[in-house]
N, C-alpha and C. Protein backbone atom coordinates (compact mmCIF):
# COMPACT_ATOMS: atom_id res chain seq x y z
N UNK A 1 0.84 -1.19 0.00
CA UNK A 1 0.00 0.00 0.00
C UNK A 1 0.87 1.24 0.00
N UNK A 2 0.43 2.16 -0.42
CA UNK A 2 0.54 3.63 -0.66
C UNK A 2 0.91 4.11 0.91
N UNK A 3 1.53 5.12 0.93
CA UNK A 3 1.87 5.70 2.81
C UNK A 3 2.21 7.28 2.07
N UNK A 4 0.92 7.84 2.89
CA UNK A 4 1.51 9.69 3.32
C UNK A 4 1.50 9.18 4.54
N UNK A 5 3.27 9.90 4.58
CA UNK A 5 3.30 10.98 6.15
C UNK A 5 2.83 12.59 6.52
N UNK A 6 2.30 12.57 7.06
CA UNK A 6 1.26 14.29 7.14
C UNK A 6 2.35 14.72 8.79
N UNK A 7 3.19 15.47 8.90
CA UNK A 7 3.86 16.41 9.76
C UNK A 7 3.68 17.67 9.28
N UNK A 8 3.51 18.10 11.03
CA UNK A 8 3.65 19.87 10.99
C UNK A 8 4.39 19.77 12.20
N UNK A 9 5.60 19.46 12.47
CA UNK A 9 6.28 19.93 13.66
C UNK A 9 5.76 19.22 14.88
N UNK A 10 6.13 19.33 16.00
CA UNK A 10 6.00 19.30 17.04
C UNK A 10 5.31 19.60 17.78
N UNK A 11 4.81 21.39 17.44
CA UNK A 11 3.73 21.64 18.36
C UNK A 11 2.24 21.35 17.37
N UNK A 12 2.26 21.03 15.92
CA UNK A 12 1.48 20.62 15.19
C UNK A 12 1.29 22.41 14.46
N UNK A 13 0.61 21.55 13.01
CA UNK A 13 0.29 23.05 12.17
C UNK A 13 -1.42 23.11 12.01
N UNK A 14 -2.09 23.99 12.26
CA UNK A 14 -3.82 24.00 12.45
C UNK A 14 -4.03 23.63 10.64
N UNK A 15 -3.28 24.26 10.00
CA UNK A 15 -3.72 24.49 8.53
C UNK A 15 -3.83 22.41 8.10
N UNK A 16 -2.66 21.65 8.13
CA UNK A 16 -2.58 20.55 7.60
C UNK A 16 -3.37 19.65 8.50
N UNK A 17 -3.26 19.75 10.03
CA UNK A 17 -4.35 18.98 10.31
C UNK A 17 -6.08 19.19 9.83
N UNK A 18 -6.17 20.60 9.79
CA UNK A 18 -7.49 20.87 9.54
C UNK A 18 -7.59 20.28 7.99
N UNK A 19 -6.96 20.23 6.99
CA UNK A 19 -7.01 19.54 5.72
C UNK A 19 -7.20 18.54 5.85
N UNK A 20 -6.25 17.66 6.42
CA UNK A 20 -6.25 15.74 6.90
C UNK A 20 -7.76 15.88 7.11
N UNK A 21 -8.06 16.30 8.18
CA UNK A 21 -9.80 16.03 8.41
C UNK A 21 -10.91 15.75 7.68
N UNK A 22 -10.51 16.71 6.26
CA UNK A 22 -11.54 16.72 5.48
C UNK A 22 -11.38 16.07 4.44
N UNK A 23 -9.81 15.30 4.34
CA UNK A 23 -9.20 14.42 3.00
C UNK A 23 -9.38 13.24 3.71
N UNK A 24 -8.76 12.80 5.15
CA UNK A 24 -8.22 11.28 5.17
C UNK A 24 -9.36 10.20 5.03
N UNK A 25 -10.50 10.08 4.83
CA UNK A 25 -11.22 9.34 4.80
C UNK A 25 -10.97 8.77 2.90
N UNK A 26 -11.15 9.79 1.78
CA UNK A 26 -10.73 9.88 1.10
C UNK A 26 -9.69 8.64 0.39
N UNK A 27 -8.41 9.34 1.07
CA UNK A 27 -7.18 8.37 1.21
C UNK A 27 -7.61 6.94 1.24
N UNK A 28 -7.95 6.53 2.69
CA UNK A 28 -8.33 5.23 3.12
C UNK A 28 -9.06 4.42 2.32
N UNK A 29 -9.61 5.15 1.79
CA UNK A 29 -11.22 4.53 0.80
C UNK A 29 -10.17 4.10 -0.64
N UNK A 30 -9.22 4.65 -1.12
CA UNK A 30 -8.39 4.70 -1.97
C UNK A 30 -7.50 3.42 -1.75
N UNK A 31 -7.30 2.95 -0.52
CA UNK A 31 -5.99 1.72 0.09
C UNK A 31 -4.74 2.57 0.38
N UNK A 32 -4.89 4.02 0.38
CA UNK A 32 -3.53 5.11 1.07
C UNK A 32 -3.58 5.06 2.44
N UNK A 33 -2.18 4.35 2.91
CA UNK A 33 -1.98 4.31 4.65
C UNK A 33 -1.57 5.83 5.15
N UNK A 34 -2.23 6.20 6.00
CA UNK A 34 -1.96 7.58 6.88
C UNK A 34 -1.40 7.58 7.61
N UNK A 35 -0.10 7.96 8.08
CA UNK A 35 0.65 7.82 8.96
C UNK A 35 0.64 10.15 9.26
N UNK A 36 0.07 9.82 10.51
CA UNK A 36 -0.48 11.49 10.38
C UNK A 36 0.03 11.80 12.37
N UNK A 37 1.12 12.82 12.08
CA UNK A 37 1.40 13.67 13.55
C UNK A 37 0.55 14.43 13.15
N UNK A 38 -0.35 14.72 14.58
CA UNK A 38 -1.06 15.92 14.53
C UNK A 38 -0.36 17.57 15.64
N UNK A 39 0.60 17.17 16.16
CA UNK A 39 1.43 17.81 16.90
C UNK A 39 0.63 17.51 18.78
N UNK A 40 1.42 18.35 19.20
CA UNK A 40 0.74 18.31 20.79
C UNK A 40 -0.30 18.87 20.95
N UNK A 41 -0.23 20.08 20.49
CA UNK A 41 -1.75 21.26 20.36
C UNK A 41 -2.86 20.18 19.81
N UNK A 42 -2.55 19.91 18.89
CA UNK A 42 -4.12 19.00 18.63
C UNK A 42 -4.28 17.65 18.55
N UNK A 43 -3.69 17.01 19.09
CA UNK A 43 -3.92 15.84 18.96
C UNK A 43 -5.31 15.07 20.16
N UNK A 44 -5.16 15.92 21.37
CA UNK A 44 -6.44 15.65 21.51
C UNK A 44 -7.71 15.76 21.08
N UNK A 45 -7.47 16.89 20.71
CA UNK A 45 -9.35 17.32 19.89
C UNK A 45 -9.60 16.29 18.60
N UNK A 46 -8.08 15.87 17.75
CA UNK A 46 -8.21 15.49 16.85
C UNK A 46 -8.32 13.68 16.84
N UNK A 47 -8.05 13.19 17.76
CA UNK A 47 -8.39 11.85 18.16
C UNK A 47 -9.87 11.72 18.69
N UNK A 48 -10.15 13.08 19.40
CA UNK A 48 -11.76 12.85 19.92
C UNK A 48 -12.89 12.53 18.40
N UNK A 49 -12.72 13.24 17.54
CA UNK A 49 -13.18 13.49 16.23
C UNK A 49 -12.87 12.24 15.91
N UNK A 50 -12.27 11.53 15.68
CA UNK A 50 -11.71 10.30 14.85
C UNK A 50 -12.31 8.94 15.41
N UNK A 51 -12.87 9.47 16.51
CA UNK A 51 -13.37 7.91 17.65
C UNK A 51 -14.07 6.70 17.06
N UNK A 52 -15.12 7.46 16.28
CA UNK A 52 -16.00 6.31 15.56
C UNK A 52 -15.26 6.21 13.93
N UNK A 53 -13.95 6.53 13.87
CA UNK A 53 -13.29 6.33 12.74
C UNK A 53 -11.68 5.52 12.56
N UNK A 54 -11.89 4.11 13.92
CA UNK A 54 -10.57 3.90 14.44
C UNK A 54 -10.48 2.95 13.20
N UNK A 55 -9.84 2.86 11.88
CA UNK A 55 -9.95 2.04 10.64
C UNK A 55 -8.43 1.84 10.41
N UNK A 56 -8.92 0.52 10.00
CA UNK A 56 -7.25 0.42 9.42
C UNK A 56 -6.47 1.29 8.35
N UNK A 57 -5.36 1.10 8.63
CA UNK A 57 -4.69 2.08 7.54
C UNK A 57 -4.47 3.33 8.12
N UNK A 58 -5.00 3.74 9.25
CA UNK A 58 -4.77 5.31 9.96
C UNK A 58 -3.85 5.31 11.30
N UNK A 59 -2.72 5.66 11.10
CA UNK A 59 -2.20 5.88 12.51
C UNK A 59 -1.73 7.57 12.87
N UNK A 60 -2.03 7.60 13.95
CA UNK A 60 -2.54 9.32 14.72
C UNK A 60 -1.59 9.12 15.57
N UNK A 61 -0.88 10.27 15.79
CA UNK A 61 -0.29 10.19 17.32
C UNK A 61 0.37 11.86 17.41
N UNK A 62 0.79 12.58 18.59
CA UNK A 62 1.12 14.01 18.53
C UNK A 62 2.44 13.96 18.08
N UNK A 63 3.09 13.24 18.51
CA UNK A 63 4.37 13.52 18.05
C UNK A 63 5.10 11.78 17.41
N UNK A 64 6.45 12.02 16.37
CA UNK A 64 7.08 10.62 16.08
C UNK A 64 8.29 10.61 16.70
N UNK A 65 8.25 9.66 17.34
CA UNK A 65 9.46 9.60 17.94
C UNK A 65 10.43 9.09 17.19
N UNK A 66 10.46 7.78 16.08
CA UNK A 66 11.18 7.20 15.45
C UNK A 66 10.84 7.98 13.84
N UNK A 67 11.26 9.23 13.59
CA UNK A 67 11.27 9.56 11.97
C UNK A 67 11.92 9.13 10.60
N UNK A 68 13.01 8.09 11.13
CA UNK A 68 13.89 7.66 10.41
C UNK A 68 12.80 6.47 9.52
N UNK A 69 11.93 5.66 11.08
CA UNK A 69 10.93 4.75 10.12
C UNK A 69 9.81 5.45 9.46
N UNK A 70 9.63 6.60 10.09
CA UNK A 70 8.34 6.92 9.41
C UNK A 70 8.68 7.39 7.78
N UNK A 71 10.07 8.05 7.92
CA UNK A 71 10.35 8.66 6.42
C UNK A 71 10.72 7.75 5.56
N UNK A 72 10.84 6.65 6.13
CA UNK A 72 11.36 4.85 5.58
C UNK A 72 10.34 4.48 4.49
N UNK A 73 9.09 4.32 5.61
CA UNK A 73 7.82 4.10 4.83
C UNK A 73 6.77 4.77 4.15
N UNK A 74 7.27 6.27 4.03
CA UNK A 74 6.59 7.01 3.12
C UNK A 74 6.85 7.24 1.75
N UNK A 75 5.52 7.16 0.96
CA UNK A 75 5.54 7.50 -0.62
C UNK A 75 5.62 8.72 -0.56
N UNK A 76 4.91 9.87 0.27
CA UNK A 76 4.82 11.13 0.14
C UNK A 76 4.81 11.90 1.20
N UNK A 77 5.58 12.71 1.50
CA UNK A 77 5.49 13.16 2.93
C UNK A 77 4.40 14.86 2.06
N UNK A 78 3.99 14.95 3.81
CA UNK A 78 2.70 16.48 3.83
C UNK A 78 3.31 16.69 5.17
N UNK A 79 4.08 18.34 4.79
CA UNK A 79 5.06 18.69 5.88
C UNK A 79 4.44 20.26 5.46
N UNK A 80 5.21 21.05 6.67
CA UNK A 80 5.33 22.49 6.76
C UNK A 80 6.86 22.82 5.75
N UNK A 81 7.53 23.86 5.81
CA UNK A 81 8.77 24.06 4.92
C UNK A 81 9.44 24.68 5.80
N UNK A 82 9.88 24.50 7.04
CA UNK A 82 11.03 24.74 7.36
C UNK A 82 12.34 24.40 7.08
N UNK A 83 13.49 25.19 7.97
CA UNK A 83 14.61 24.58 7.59
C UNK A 83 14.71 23.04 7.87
N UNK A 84 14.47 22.96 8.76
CA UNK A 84 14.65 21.39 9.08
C UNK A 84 13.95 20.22 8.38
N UNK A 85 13.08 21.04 8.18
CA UNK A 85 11.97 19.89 7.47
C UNK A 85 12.42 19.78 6.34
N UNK A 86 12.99 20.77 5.78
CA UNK A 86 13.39 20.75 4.68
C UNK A 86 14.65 19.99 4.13
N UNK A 87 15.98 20.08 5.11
CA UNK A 87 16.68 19.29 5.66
C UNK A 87 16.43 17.23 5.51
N UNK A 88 15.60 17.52 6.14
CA UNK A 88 15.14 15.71 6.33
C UNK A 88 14.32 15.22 5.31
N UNK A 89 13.84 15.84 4.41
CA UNK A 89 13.61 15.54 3.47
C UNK A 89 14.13 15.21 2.11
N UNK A 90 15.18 16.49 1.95
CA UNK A 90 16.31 16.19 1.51
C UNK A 90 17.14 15.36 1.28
N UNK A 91 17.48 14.78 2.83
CA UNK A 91 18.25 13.31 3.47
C UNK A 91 17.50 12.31 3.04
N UNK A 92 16.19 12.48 3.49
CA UNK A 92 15.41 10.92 3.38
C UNK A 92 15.25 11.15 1.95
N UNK A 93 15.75 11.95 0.89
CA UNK A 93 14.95 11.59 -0.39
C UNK A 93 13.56 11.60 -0.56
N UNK A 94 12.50 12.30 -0.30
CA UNK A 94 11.31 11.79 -0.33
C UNK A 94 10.95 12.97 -0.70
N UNK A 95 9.34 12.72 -2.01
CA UNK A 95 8.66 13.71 -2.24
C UNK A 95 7.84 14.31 -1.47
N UNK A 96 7.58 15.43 -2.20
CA UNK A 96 6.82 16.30 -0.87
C UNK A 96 6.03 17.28 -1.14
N UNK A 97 4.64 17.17 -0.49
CA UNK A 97 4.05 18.28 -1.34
C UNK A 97 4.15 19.36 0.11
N UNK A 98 4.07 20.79 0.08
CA UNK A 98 4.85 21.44 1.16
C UNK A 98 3.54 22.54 1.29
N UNK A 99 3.31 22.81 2.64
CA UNK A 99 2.41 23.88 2.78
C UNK A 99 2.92 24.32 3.87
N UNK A 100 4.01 25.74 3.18
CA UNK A 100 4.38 26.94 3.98
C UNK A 100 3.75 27.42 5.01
N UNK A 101 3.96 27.75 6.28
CA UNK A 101 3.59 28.18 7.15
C UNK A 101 3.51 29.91 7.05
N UNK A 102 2.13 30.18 7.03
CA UNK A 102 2.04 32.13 6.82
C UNK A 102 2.70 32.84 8.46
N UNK A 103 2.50 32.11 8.89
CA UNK A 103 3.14 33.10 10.51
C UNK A 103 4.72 32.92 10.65
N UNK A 104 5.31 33.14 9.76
CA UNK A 104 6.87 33.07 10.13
C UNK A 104 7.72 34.25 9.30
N UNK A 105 8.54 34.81 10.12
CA UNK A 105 9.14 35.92 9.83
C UNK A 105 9.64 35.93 8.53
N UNK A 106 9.54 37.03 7.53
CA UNK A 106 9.76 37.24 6.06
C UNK A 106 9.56 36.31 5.32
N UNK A 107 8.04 35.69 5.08
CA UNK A 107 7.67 34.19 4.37
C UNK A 107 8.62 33.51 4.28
N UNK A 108 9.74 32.79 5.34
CA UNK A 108 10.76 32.36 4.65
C UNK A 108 10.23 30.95 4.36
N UNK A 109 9.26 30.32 4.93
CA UNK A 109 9.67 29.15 4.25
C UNK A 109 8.38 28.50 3.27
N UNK A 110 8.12 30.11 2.43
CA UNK A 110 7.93 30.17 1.05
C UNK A 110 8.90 29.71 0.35
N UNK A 111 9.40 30.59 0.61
CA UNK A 111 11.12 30.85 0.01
C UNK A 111 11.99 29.59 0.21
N UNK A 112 11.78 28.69 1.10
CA UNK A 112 12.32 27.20 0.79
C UNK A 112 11.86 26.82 0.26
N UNK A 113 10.23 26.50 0.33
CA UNK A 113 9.93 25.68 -0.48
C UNK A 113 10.10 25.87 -1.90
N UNK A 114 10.17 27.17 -2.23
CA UNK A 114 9.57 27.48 -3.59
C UNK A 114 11.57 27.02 -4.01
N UNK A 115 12.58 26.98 -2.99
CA UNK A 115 14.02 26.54 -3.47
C UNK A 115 13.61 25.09 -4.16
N UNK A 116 12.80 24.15 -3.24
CA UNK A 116 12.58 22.79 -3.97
C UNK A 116 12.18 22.73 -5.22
N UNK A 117 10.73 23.56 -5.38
CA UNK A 117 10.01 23.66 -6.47
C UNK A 117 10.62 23.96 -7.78
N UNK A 118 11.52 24.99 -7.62
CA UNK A 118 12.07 25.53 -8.91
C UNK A 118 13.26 24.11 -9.33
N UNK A 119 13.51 23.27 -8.42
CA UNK A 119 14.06 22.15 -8.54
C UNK A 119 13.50 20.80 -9.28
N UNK A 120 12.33 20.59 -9.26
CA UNK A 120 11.13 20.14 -9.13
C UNK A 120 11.63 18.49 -8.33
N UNK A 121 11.83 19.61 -7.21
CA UNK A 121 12.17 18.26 -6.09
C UNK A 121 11.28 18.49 -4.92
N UNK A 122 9.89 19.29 -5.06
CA UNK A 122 8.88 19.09 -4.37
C UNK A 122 7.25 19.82 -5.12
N UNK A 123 6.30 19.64 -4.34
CA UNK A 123 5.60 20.72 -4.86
C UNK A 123 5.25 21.67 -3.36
N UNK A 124 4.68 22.43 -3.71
CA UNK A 124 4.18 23.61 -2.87
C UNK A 124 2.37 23.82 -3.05
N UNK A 125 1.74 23.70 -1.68
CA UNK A 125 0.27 24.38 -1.92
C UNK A 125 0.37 25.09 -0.85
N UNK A 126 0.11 26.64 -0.80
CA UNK A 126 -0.54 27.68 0.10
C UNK A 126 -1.35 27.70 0.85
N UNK A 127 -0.89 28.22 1.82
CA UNK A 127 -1.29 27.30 3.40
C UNK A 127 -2.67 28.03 3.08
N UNK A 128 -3.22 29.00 2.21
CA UNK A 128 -5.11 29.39 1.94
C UNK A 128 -5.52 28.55 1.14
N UNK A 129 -4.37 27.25 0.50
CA UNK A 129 -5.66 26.39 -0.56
C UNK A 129 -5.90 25.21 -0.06
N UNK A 130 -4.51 25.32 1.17
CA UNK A 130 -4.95 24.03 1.39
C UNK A 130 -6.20 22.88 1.67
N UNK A 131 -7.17 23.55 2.11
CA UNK A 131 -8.29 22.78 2.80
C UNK A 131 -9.27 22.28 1.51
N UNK A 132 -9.14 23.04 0.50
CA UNK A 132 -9.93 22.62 -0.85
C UNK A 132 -9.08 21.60 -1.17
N UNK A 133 -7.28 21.86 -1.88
CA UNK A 133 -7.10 21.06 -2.75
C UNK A 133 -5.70 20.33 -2.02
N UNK A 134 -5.44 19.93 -1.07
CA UNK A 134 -4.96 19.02 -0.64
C UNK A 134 -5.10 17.55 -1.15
N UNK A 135 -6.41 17.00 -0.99
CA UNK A 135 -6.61 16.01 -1.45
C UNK A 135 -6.53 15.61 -2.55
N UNK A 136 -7.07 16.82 -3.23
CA UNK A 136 -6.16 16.23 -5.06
C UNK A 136 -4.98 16.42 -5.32
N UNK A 137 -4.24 17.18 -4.69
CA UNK A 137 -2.88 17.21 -4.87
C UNK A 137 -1.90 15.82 -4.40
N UNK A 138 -2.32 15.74 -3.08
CA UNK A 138 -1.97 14.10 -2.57
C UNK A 138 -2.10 13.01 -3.86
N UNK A 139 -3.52 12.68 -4.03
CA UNK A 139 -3.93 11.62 -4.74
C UNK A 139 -3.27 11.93 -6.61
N UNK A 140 -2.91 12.94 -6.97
CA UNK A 140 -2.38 13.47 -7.92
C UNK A 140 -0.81 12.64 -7.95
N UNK A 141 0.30 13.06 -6.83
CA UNK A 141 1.39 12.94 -6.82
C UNK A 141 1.62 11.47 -6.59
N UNK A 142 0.67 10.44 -5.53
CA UNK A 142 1.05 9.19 -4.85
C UNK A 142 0.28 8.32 -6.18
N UNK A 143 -0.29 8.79 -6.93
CA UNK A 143 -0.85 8.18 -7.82
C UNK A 143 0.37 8.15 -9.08
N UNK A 144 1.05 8.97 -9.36
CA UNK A 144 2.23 9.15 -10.31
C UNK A 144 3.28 8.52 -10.11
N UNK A 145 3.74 7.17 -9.98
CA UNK A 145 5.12 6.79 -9.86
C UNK A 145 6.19 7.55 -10.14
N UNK A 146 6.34 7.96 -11.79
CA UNK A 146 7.52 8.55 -12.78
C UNK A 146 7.79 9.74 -11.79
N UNK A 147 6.51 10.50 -11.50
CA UNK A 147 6.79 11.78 -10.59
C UNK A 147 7.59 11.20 -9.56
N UNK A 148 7.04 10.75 -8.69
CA UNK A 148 7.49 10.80 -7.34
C UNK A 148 8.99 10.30 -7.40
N UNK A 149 9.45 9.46 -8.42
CA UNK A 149 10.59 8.88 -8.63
C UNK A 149 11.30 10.04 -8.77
N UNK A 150 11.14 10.51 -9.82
CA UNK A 150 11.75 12.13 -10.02
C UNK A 150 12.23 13.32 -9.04
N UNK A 151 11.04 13.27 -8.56
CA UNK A 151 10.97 14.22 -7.21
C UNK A 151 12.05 13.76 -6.28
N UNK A 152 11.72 12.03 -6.09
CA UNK A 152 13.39 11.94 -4.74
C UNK A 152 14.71 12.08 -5.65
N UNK A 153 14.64 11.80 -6.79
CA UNK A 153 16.30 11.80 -7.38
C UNK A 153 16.53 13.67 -7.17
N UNK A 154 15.51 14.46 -7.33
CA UNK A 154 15.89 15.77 -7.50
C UNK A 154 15.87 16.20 -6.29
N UNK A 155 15.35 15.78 -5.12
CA UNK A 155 15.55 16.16 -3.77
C UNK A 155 16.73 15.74 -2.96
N UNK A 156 16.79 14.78 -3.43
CA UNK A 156 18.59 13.93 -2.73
C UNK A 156 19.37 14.58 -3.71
N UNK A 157 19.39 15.23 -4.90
CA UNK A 157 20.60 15.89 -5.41
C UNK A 157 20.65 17.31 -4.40
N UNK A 158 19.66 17.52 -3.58
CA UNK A 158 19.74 18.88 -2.71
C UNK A 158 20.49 18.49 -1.41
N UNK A 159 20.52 16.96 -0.74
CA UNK A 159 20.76 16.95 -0.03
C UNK A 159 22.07 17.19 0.85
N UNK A 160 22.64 17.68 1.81
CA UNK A 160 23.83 18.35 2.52
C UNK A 160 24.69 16.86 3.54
N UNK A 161 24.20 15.48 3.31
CA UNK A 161 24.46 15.26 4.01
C UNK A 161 25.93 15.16 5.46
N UNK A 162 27.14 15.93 4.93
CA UNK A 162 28.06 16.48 5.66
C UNK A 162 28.20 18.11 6.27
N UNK A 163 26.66 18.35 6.25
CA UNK A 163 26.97 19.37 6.44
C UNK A 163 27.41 20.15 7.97
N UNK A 164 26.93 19.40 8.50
CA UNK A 164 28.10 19.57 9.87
C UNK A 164 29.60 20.02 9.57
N UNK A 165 29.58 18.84 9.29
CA UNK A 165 31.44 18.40 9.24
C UNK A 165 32.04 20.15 8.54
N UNK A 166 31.30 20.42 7.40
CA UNK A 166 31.72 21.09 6.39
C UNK A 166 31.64 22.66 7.22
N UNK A 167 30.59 22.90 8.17
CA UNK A 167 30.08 23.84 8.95
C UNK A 167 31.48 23.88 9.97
N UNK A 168 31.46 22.73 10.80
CA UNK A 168 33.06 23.18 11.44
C UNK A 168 34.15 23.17 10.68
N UNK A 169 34.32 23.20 9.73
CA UNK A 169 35.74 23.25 8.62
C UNK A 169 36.18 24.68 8.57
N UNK A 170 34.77 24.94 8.24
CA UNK A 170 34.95 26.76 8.23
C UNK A 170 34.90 27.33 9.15
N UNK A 171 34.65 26.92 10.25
CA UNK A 171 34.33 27.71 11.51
C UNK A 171 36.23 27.81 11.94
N UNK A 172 37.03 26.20 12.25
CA UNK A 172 38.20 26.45 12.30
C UNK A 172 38.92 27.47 11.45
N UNK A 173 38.72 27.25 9.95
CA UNK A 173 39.51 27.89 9.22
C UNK A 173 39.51 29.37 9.18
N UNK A 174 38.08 29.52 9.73
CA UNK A 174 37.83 31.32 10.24
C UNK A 174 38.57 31.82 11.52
N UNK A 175 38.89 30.99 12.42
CA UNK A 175 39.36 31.26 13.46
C UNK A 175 40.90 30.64 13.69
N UNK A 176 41.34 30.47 12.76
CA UNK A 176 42.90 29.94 12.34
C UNK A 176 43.33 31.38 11.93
């Protein structure tokens, strides 16, 4: 079967959970496994809602503790665009459709995402469309093999993975 991962961080994002709500049934009905953080902020309200909807194929929880498996078993990750997120996506290779967060200082992570996009090592939907067209965008991309194949070869050509190492290289050589 098919696997979105749906993350918004830690403390959770209102915009992508409030989408999941009105797509994941959708998904399921399709044979797409949900593997969905709803963050800490909502994961109660959002499990109360889900009660008479405990179905296979859906796993809920506020936070992942193990991301290495979750990004293992995803066809498509549904993330926010931060640096980090952006970061681990990168690493894990995985496509991504990205909905920027509007409350963060100088749209920056417009401005990441839209770094993937012009790559076409992700896509981007606006955290105002999301709640309409999420779901076709999902079922659009996890439905496309050739894409999604595409998408990780062009996202792992972004990826930094030394970038530590490379970060203290210069830090010595600045202070040499």
């Amino acid at each position: 079967k098919k696997v979105v991962l749906a993350i918004g961080g830690s403390l959770g994002a209102r915009t992508i959970n409030e989408s999941l709500l009105v797509t994941y049934k959708v998904l399921l009905e399709k044979d797409i496994q949900l593997i969905w953080q709803t963050g800490k902020f909502y994961f109660n309200a959002i499990e109360k809602q889900l009660q008479s909807d405990k179905v296979e194929g859906l796993w809920i929880n506020a936070f992942i503790s193990k991301m290495d498996y979750a990004y293992a078993c995803a066809d498509v990750v549904v993330s926010r665009a931060g640096a980090l997120s952006i970061s681990e996506l990168c690493l894990a290779a995985k496509p991504s459709l990205l909905i920027p967060s509007p409350n963060v200082a100088e749209d920056h992570q417009t401005k990441n995402a839209l770094a993937l996009v012009k790559e076409e090592a992700a896509l981007m939907l606006p955290d105002a469309q999301a709640k309409e067209n999420l779901q076709e965008k999902i079922l659009t991309l996890i439905e496309n093999d050739n894409h999604r194949a595409e998408m990780a070869k062009n996202v792992k050509a972004l990826a930094k993975p030394d970038a530590a190492h490379d970060i203290a290289k210069e830090i010595v050589k600045l202070a040499s």
